[in-house]
N, C-alpha and C. Protein backbone atom coordinates (compact mmCIF):
# COMPACT_ATOMS: atom_id res chain seq x y z
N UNK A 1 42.12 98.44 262.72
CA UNK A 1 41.70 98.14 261.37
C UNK A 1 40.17 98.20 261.31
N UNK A 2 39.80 98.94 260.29
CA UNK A 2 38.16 98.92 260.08
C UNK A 2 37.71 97.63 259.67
N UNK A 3 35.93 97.73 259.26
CA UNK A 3 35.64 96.78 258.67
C UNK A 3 35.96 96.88 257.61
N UNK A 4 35.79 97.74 256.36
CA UNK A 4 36.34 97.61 255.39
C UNK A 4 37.32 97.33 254.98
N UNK A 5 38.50 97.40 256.06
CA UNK A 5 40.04 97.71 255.49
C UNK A 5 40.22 95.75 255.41
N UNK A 6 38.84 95.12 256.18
CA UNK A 6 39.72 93.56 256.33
C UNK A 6 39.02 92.89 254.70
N UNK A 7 39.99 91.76 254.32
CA UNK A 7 39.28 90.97 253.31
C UNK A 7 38.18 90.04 253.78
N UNK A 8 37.56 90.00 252.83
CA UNK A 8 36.42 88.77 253.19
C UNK A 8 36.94 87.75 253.04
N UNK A 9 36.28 86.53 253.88
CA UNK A 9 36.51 85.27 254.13
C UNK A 9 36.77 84.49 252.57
N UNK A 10 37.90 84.15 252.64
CA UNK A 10 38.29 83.05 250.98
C UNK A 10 38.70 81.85 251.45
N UNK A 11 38.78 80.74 250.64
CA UNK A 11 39.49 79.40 250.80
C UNK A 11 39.87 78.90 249.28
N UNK A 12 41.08 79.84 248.71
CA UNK A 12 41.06 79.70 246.97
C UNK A 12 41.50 77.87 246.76
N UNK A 13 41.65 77.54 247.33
CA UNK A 13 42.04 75.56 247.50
C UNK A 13 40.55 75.31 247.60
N UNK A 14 39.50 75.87 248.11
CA UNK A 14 38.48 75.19 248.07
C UNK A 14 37.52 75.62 246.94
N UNK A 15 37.66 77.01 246.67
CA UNK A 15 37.64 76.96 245.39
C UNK A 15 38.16 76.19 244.42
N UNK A 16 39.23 75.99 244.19
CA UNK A 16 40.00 75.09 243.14
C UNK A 16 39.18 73.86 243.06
N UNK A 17 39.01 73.22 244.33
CA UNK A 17 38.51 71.87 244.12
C UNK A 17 36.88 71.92 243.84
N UNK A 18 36.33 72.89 244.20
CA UNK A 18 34.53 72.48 243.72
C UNK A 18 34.71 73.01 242.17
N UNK A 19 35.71 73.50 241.62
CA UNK A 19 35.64 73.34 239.84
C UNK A 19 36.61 72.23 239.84
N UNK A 20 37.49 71.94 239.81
CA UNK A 20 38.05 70.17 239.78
C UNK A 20 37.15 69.53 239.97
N UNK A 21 36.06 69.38 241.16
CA UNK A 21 35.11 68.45 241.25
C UNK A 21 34.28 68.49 239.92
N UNK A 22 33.95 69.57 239.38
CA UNK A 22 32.38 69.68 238.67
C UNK A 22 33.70 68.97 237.45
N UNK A 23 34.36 69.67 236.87
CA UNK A 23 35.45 69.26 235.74
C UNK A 23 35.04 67.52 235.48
N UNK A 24 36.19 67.36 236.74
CA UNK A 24 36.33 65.73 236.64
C UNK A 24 34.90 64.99 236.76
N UNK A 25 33.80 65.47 237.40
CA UNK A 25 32.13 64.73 237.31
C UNK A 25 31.25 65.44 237.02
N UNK A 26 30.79 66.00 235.89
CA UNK A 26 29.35 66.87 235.57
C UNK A 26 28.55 66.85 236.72
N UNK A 27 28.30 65.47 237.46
CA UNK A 27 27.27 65.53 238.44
C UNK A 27 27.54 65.97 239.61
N UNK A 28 28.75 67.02 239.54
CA UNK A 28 29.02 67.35 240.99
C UNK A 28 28.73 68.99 241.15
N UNK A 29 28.04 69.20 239.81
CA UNK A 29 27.29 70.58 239.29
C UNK A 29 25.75 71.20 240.45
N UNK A 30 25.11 70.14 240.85
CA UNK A 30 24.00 70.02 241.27
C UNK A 30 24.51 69.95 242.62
N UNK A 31 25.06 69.78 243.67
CA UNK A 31 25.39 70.12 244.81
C UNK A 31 25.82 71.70 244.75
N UNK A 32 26.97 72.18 243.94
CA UNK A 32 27.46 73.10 244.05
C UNK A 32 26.55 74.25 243.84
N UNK A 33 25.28 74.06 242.44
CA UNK A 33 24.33 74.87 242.05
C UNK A 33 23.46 75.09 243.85
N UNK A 34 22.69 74.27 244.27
CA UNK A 34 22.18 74.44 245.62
C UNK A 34 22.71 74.86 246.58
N UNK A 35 24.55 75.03 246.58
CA UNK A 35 25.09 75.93 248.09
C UNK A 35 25.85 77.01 247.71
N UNK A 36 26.04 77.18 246.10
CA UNK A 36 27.03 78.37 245.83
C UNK A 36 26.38 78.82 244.57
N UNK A 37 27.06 80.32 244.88
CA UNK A 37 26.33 81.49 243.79
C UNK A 37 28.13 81.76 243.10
N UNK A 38 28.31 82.78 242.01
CA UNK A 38 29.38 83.30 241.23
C UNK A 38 30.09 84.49 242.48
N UNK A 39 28.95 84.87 243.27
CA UNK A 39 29.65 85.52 244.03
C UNK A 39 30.33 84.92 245.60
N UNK A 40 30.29 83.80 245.81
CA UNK A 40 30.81 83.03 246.76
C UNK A 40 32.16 82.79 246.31
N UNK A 41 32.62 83.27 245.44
CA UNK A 41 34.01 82.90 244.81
C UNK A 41 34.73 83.98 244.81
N UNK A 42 35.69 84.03 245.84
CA UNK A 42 36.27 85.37 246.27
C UNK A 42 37.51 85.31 244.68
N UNK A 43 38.06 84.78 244.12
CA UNK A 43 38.74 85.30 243.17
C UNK A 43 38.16 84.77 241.61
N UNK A 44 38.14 86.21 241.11
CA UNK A 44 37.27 86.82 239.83
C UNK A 44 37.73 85.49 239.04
N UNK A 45 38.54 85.03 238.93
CA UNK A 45 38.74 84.13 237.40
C UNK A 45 38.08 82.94 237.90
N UNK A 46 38.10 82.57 239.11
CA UNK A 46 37.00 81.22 239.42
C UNK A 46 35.71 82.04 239.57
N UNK A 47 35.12 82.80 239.36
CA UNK A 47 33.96 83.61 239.65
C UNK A 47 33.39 82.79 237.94
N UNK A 48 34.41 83.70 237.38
CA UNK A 48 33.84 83.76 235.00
C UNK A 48 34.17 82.18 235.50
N UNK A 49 34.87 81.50 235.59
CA UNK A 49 34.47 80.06 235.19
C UNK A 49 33.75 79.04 236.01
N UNK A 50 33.25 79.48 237.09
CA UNK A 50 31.58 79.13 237.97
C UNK A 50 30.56 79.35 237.12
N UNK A 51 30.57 80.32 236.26
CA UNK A 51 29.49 81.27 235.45
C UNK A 51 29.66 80.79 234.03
N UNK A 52 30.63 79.97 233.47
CA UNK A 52 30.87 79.54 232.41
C UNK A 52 30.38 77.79 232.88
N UNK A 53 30.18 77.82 233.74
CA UNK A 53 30.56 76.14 233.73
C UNK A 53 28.69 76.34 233.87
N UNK A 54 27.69 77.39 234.77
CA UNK A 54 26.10 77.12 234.92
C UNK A 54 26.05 77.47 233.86
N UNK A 55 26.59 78.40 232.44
CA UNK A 55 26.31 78.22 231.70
C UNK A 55 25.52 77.04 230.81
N UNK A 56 27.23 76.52 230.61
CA UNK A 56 27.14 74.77 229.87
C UNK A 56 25.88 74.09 230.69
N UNK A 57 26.08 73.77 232.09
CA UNK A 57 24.91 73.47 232.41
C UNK A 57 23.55 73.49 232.28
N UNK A 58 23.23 74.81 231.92
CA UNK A 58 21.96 75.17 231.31
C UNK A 58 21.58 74.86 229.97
N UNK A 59 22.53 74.88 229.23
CA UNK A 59 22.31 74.33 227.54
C UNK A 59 22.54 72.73 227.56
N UNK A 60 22.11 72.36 228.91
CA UNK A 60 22.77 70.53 228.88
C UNK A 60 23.69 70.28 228.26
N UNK A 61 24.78 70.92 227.95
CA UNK A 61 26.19 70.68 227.07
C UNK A 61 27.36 70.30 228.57
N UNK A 62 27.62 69.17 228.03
CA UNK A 62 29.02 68.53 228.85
C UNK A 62 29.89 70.01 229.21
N UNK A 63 30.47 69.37 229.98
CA UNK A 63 31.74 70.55 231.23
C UNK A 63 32.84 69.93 230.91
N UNK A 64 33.28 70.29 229.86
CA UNK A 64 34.42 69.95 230.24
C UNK A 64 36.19 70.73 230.04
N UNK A 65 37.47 70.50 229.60
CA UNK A 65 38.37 71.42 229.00
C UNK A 65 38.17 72.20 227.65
N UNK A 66 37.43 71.47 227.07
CA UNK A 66 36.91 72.35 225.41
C UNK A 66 35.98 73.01 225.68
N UNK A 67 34.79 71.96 226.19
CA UNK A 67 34.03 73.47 226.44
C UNK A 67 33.98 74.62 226.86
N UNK A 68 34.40 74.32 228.12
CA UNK A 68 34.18 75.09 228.79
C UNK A 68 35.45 76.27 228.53
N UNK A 69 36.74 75.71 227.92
CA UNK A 69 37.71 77.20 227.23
C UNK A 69 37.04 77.44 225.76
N UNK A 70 35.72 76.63 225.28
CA UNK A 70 35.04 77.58 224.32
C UNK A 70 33.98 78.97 224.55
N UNK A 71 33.17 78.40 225.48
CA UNK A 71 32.31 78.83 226.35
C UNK A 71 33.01 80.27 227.43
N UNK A 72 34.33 80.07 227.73
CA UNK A 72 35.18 80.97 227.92
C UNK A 72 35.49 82.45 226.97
N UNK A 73 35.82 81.90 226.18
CA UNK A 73 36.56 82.36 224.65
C UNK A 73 35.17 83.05 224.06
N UNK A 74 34.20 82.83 223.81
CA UNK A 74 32.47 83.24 223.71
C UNK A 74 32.57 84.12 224.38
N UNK A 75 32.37 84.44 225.64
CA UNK A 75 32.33 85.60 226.13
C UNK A 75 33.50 86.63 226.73
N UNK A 76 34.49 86.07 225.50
CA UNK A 76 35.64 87.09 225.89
C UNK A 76 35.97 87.23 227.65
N UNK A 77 36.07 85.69 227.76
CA UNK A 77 36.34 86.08 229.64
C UNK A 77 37.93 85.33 230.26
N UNK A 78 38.43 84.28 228.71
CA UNK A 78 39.52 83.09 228.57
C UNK A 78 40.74 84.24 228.68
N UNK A 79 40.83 85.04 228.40
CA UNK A 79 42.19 85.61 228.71
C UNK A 79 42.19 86.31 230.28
N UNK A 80 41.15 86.66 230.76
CA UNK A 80 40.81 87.50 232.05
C UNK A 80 40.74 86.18 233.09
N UNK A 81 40.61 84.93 232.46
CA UNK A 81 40.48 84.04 233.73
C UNK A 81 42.66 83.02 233.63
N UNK A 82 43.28 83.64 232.55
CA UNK A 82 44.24 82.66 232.47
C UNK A 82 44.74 82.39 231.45
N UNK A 83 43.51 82.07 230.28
CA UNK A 83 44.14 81.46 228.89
C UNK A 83 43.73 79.90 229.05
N UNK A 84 44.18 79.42 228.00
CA UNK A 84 43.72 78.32 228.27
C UNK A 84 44.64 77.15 228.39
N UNK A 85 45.39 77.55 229.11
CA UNK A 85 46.86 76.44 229.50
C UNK A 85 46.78 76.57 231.22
């Protein structure tokens, strides 16, 4: 097997939980901003909602289920990451 042919390193559970974390505590935004980028997120729909959530962050607007499936829905990214259920 080449290098290309292998996937890059993922942990989609650990993904899951550093957006559960930021979700359930805004302040868990500021750790994650200092060790992770949109591209540390090996699957695309936690990628748009890493990138939706520094969004909100940047406009100091709360993180949370509305927003952030508004903030979604804004840039036409809520059906490509899921929907909002």
């Amino acid at each position: 097997m080449s290098d290309h042919d292998r996937l890059p390193p993922q942990n989609i559970e650990a993904e899951q939980s550093v957006l559960g974390a930021i979700l359930l505590d805004n302040e868990a935004i500021s750790p994650a901003i200092e060790n992770l980028t949109p591209n540390d997120f090996y699957k695309e729909a936690h990628k748009q909602i890493f990138i939706a959530m520094l969004d909100l962050y940047g406009k100091s607007e709360p993180i949370d289920l509305i927003t952030l499936t508004e903030q979604l829905s804004k840039k036409e990214k809520l059906e490509k990451v899921g929907g909002a259920s």
